[in-house]
PDB file of N, CA and C in Angstrom:
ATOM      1  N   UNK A   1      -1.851   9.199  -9.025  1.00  0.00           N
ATOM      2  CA  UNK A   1      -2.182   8.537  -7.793  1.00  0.00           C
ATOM      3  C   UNK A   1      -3.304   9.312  -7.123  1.00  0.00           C
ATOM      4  N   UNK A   2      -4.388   8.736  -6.660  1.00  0.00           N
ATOM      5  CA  UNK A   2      -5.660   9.202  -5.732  1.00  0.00           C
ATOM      6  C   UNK A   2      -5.257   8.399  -4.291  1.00  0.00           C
ATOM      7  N   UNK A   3      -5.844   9.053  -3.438  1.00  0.00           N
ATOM      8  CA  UNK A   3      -5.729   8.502  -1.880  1.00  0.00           C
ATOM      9  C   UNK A   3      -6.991   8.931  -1.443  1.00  0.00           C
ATOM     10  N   UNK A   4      -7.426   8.017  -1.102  1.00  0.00           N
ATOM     11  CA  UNK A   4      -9.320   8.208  -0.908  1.00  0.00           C
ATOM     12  C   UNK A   4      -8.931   7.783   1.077  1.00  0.00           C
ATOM     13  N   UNK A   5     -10.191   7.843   1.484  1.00  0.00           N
ATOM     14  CA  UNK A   5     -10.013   8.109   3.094  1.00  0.00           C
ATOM     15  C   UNK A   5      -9.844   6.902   3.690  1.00  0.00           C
ATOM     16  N   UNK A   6      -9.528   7.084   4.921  1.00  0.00           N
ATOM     17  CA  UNK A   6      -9.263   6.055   5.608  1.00  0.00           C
ATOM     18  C   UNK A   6     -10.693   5.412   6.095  1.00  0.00           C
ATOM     19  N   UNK A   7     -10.460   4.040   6.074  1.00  0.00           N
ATOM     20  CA  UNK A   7     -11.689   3.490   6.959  1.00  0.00           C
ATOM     21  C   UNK A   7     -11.560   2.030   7.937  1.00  0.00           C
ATOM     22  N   UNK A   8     -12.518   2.415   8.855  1.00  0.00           N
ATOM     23  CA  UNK A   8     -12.205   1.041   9.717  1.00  0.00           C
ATOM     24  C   UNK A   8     -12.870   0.236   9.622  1.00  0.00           C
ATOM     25  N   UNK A   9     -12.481  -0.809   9.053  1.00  0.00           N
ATOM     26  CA  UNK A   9     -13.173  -2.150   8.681  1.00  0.00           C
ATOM     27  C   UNK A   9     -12.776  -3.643   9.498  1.00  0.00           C
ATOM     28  N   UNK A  10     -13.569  -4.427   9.613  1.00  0.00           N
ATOM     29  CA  UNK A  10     -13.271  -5.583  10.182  1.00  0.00           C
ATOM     30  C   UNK A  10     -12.773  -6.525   9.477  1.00  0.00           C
ATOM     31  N   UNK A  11     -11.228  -6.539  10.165  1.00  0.00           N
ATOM     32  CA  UNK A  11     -10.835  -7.829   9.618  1.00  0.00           C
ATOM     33  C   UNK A  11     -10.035  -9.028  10.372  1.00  0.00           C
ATOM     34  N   UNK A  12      -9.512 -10.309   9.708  1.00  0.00           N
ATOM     35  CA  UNK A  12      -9.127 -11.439  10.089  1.00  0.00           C
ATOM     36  C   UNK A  12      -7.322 -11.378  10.517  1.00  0.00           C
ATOM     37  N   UNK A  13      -7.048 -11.694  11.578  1.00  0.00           N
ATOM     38  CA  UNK A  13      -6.014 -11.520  11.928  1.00  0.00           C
ATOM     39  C   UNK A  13      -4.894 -13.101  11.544  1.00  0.00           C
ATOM     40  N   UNK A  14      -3.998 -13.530  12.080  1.00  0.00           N
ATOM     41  CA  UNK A  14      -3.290 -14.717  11.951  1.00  0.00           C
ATOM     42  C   UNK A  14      -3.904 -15.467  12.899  1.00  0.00           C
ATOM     43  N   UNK A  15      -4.757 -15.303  13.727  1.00  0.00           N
ATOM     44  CA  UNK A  15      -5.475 -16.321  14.405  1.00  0.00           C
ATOM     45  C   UNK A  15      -6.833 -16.504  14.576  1.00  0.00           C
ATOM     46  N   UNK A  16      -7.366 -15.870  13.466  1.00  0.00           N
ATOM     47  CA  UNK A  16      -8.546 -15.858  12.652  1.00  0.00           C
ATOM     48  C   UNK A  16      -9.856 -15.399  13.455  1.00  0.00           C
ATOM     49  N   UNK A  17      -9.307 -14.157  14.683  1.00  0.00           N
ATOM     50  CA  UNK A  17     -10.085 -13.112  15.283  1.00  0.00           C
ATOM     51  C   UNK A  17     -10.292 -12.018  14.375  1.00  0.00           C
ATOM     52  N   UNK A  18     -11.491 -11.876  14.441  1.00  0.00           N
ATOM     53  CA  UNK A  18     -11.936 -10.362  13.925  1.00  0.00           C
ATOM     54  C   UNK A  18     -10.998  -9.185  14.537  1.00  0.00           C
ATOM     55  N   UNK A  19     -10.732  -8.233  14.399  1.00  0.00           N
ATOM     56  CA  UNK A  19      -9.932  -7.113  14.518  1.00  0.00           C
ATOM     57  C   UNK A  19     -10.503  -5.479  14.307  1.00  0.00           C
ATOM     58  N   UNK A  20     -10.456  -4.649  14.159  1.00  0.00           N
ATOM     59  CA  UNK A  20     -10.430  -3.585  13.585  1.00  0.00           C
ATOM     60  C   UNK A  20      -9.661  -3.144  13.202  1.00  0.00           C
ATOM     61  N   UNK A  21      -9.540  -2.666  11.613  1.00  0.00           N
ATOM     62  CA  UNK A  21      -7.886  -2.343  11.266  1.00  0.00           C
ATOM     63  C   UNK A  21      -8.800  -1.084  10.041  1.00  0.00           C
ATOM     64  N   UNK A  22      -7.384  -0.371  10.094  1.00  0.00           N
ATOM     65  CA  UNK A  22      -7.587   1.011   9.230  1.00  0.00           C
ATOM     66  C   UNK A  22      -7.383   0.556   7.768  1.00  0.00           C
ATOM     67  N   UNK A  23      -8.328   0.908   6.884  1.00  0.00           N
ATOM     68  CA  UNK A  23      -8.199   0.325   5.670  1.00  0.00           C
ATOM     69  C   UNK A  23      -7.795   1.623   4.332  1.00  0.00           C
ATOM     70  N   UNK A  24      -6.786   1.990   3.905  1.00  0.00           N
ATOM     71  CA  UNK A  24      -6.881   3.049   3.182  1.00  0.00           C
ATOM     72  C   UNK A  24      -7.107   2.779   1.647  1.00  0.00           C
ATOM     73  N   UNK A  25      -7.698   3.399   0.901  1.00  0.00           N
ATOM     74  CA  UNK A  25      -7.840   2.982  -0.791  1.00  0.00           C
ATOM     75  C   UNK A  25      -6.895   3.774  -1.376  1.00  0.00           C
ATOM     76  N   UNK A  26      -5.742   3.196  -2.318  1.00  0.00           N
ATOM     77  CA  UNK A  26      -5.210   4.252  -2.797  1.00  0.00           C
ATOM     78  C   UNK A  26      -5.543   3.884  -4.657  1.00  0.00           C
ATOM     79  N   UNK A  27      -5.850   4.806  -5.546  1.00  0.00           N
ATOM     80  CA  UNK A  27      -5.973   3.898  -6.850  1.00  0.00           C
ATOM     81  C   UNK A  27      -4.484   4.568  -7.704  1.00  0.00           C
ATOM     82  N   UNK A  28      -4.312   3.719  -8.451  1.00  0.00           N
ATOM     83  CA  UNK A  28      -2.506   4.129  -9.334  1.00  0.00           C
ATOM     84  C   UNK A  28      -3.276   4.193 -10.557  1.00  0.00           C
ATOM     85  N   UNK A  29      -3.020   5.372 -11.402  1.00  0.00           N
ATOM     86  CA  UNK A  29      -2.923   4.974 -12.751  1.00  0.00           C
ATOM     87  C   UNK A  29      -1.545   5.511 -13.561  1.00  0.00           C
ATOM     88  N   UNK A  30      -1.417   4.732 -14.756  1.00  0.00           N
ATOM     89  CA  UNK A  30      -0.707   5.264 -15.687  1.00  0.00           C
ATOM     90  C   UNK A  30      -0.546   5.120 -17.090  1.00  0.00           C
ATOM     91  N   UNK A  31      -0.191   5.761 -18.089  1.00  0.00           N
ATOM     92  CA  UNK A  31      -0.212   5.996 -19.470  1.00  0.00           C
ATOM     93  C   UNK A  31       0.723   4.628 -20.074  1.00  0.00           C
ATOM     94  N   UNK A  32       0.617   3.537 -20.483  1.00  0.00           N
ATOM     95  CA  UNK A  32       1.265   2.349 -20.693  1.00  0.00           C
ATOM     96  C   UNK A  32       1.793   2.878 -21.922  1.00  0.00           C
ATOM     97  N   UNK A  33       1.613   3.868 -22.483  1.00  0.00           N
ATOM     98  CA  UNK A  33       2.615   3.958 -23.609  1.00  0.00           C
ATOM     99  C   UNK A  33       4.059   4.521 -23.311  1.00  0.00           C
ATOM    100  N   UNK A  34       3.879   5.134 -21.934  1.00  0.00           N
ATOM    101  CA  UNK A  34       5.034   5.802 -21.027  1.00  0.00           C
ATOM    102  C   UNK A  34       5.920   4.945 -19.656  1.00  0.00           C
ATOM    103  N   UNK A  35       5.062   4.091 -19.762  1.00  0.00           N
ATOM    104  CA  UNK A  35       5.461   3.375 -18.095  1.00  0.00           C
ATOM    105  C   UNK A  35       4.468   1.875 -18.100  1.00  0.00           C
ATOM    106  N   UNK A  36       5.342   1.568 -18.136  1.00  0.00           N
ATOM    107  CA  UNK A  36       4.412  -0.037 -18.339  1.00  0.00           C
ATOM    108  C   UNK A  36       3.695  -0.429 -16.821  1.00  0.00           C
ATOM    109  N   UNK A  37       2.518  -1.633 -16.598  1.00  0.00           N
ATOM    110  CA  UNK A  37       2.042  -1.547 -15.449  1.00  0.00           C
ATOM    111  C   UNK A  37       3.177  -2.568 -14.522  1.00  0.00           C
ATOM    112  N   UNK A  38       4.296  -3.677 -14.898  1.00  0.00           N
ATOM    113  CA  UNK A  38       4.903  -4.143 -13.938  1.00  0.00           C
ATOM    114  C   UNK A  38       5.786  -3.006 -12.907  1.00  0.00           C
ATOM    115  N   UNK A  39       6.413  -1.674 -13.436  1.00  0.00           N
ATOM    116  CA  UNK A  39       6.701  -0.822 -13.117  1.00  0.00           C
ATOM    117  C   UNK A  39       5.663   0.094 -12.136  1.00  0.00           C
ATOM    118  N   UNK A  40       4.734   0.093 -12.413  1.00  0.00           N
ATOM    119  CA  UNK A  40       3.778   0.587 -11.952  1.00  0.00           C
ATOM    120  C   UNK A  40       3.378  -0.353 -10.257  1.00  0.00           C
ATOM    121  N   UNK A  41       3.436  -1.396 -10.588  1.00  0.00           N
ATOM    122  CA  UNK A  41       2.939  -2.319  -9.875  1.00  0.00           C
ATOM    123  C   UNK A  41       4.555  -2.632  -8.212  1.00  0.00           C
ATOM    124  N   UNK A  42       5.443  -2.836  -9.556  1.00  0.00           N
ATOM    125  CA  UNK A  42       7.087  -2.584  -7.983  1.00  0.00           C
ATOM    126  C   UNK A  42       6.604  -1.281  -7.006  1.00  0.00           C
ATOM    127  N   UNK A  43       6.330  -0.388  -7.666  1.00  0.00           N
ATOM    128  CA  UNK A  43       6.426   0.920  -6.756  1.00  0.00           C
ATOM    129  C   UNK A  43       5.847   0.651  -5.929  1.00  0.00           C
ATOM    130  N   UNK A  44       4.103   0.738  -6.246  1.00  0.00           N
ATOM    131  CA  UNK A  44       3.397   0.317  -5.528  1.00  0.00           C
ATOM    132  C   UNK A  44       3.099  -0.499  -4.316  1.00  0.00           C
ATOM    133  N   UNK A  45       3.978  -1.392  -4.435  1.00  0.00           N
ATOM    134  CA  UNK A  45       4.314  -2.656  -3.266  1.00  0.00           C
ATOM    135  C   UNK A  45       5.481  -2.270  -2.554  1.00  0.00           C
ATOM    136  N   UNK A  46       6.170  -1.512  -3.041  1.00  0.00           N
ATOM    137  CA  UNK A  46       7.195  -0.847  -2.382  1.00  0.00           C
ATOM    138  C   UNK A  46       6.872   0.156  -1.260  1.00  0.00           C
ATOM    139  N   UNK A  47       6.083   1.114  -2.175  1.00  0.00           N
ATOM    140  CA  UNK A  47       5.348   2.427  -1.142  1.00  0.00           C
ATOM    141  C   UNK A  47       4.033   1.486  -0.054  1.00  0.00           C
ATOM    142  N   UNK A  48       3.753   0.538  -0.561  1.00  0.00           N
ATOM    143  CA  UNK A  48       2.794   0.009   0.619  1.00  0.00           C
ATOM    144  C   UNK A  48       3.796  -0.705   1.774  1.00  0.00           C
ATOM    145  N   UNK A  49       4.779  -1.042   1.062  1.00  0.00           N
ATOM    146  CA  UNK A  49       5.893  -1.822   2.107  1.00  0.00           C
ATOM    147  C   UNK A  49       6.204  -0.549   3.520  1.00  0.00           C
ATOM    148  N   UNK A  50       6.343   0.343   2.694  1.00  0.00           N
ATOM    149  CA  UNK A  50       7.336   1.745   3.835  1.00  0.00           C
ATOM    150  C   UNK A  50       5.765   2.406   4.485  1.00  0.00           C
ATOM    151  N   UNK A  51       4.782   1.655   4.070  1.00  0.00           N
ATOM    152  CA  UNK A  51       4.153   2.525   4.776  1.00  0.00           C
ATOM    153  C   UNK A  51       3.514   1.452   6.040  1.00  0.00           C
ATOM    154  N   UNK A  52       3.870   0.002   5.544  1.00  0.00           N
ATOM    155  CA  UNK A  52       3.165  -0.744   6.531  1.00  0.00           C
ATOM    156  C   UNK A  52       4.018  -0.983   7.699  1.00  0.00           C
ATOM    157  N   UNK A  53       5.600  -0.728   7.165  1.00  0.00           N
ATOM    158  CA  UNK A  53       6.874  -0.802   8.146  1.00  0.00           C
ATOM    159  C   UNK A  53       7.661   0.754   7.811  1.00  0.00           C
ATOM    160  N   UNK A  54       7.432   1.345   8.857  1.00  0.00           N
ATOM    161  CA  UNK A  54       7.874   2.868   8.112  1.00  0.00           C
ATOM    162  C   UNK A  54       9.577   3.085   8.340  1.00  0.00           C
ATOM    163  N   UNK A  55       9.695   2.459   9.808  1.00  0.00           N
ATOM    164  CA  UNK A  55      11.470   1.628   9.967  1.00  0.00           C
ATOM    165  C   UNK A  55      12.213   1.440   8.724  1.00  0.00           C
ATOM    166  N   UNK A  56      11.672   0.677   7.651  1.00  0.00           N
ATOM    167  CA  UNK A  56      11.821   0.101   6.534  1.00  0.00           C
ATOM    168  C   UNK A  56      12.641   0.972   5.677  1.00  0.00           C
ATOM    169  N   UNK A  57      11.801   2.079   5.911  1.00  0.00           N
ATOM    170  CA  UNK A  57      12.134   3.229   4.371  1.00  0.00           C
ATOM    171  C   UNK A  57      13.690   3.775   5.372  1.00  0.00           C
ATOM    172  N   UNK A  58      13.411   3.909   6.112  1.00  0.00           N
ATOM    173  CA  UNK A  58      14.856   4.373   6.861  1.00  0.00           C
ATOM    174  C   UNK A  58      16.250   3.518   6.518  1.00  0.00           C
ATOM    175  N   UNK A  59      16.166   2.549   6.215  1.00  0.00           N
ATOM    176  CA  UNK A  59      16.935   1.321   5.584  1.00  0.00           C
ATOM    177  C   UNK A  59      17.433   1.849   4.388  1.00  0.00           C
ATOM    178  N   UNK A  60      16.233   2.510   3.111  1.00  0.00           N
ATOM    179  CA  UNK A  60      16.718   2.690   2.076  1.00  0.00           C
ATOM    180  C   UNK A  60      17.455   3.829   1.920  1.00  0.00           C
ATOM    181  N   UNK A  61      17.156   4.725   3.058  1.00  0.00           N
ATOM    182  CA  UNK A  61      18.080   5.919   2.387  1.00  0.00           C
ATOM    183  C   UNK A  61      19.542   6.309   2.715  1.00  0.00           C
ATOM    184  N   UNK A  62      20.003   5.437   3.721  1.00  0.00           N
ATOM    185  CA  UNK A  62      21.080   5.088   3.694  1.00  0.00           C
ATOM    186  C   UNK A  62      22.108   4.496   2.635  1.00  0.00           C
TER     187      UNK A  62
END
């Protein structure tokens, strides 16, 4: 996993105003002979889940 910087970019909200919102890049890789990419891909949406609702992850460790 790489985590490249944050940036503020303009974007479209649910009522189709421009915004400013923090945009972070993160890139995943992995060895498919070890970890296939659907595996790769759950986490991923998972760790973006707890990070977009951080409440969230508090849920799981219970």
């Amino acid at each position: 996993m790489a985590i490249g910087k944050t940036q503020w970019l303009p974007r479209f909200d649910e009522h189709g105003a421009v915004q400013r919102r923090a945009i972070l890049t993160v890139t995943w890789a992995g060895d498919h002979r070890f970890i296939d990419g659907g595996t790769i891909a759950r986490f991923c949406n998972a760790w973006k889940g707890f990070l977009e609702a951080p409440e969230s992850m508090l849920l799981h460790l219970a």
